[in-house]
Protein backbone atom coordinates (compact mmCIF):
# COMPACT_ATOMS: atom_id res chain seq x y z
CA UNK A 1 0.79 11.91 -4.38
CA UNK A 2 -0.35 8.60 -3.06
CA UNK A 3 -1.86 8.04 0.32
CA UNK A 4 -1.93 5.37 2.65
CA UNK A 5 -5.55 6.48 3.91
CA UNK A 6 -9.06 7.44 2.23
CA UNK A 7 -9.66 10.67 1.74
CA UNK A 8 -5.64 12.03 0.83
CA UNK A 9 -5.66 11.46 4.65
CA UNK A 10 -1.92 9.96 7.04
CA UNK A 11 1.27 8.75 5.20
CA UNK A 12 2.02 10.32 1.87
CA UNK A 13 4.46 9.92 -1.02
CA UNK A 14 5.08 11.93 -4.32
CA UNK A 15 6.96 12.45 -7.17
CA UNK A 16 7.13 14.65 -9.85
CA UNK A 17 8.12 12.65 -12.21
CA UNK A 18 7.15 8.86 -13.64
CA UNK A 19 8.09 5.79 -11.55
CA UNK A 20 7.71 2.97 -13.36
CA UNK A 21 7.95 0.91 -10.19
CA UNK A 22 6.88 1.70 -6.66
CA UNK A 23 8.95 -1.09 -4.80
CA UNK A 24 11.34 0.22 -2.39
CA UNK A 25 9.45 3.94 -1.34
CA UNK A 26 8.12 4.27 1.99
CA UNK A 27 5.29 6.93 2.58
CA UNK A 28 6.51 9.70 4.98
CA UNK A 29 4.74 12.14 7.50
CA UNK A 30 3.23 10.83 10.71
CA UNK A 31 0.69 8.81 11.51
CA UNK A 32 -0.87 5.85 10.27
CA UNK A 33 1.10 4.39 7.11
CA UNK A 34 4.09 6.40 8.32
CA UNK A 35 7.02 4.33 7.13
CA UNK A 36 5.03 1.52 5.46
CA UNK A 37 5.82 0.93 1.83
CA UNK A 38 3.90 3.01 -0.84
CA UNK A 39 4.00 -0.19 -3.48
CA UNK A 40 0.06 -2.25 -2.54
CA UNK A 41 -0.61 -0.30 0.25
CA UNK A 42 -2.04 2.96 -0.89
CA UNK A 43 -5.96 4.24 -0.43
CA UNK A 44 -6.05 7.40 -2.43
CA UNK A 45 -4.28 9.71 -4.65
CA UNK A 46 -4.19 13.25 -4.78
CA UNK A 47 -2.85 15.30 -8.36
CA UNK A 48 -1.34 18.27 -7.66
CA UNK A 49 0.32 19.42 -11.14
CA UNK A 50 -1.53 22.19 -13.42
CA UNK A 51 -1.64 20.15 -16.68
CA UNK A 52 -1.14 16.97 -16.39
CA UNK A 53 -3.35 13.66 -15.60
CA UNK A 54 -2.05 11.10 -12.96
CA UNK A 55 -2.59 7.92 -13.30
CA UNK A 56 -1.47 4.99 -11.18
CA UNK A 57 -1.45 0.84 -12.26
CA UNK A 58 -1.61 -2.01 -11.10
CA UNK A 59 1.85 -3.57 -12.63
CA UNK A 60 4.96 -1.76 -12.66
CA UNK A 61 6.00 0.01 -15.83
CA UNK A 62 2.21 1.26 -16.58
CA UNK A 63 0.39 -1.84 -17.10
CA UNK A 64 -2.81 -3.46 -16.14
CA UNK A 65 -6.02 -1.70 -14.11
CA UNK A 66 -5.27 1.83 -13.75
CA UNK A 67 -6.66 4.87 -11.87
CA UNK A 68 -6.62 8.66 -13.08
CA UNK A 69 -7.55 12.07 -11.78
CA UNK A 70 -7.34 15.27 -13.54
CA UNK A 71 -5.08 17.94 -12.57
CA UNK A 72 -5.83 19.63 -8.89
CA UNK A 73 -8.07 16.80 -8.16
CA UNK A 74 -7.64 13.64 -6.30
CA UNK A 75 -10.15 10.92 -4.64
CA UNK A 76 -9.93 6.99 -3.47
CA UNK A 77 -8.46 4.33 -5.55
CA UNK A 78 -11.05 1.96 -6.25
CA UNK A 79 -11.32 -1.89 -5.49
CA UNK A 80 -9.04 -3.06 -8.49
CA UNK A 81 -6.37 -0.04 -7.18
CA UNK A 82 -6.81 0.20 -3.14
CA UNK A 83 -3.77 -1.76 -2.06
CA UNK A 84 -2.65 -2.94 -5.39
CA UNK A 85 -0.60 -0.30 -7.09
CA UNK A 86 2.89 -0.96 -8.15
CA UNK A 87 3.15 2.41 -10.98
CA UNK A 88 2.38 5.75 -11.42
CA UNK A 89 2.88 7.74 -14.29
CA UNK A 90 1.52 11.70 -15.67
CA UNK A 91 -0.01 11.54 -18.51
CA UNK A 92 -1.57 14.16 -21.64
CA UNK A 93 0.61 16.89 -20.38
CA UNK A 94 0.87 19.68 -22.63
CA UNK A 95 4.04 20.09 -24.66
């Protein structure tokens, strides 16, 4: 999941699966960030799968600066991510 708030905190999006770009989603829930769009305007990320990393980019289709968290963990994107994400993809999942 990506936030639009520090801390996994107001308008959320996820997705199970890789998006290789982030143009055109809108987070959801209410709130600040509530209907804004998820591609450059996300704070944190939060990984919710049991084996996987997440990791999300700067470019769309996985390319560029990139952020990752473990499975069940999560934290704030950092300066080269905060606002500037356009991918996110799981990655090292067990077969």
């Amino acid at each position: 999941c990506l936030f639009y708030s520090p801390g996994a905190r107001n308008g959320h999006w996820g997705s199970y699966s890789n998006t290789d770009n982030l143009s055109g989603y809108k987070f959801s829930g209410s709130g600040p960030g509530a209907g804004a769009a998820v591609r450059n305007d996300a704070a944190s990320m939060d990984n919710e799968t049991d084996g996987c990393d997440l990791e999300t980019w700067v470019y769309p289709g996985f390319v560029g600066n990139s952020n990752e968290v473990g499975p069940h963990r999560g934290g704030n994107l950092n300066s080269a991510l905060r606002n500037n994400e356009a991918s996110i993809s799981f990655v090292s999942c067990p077969i």
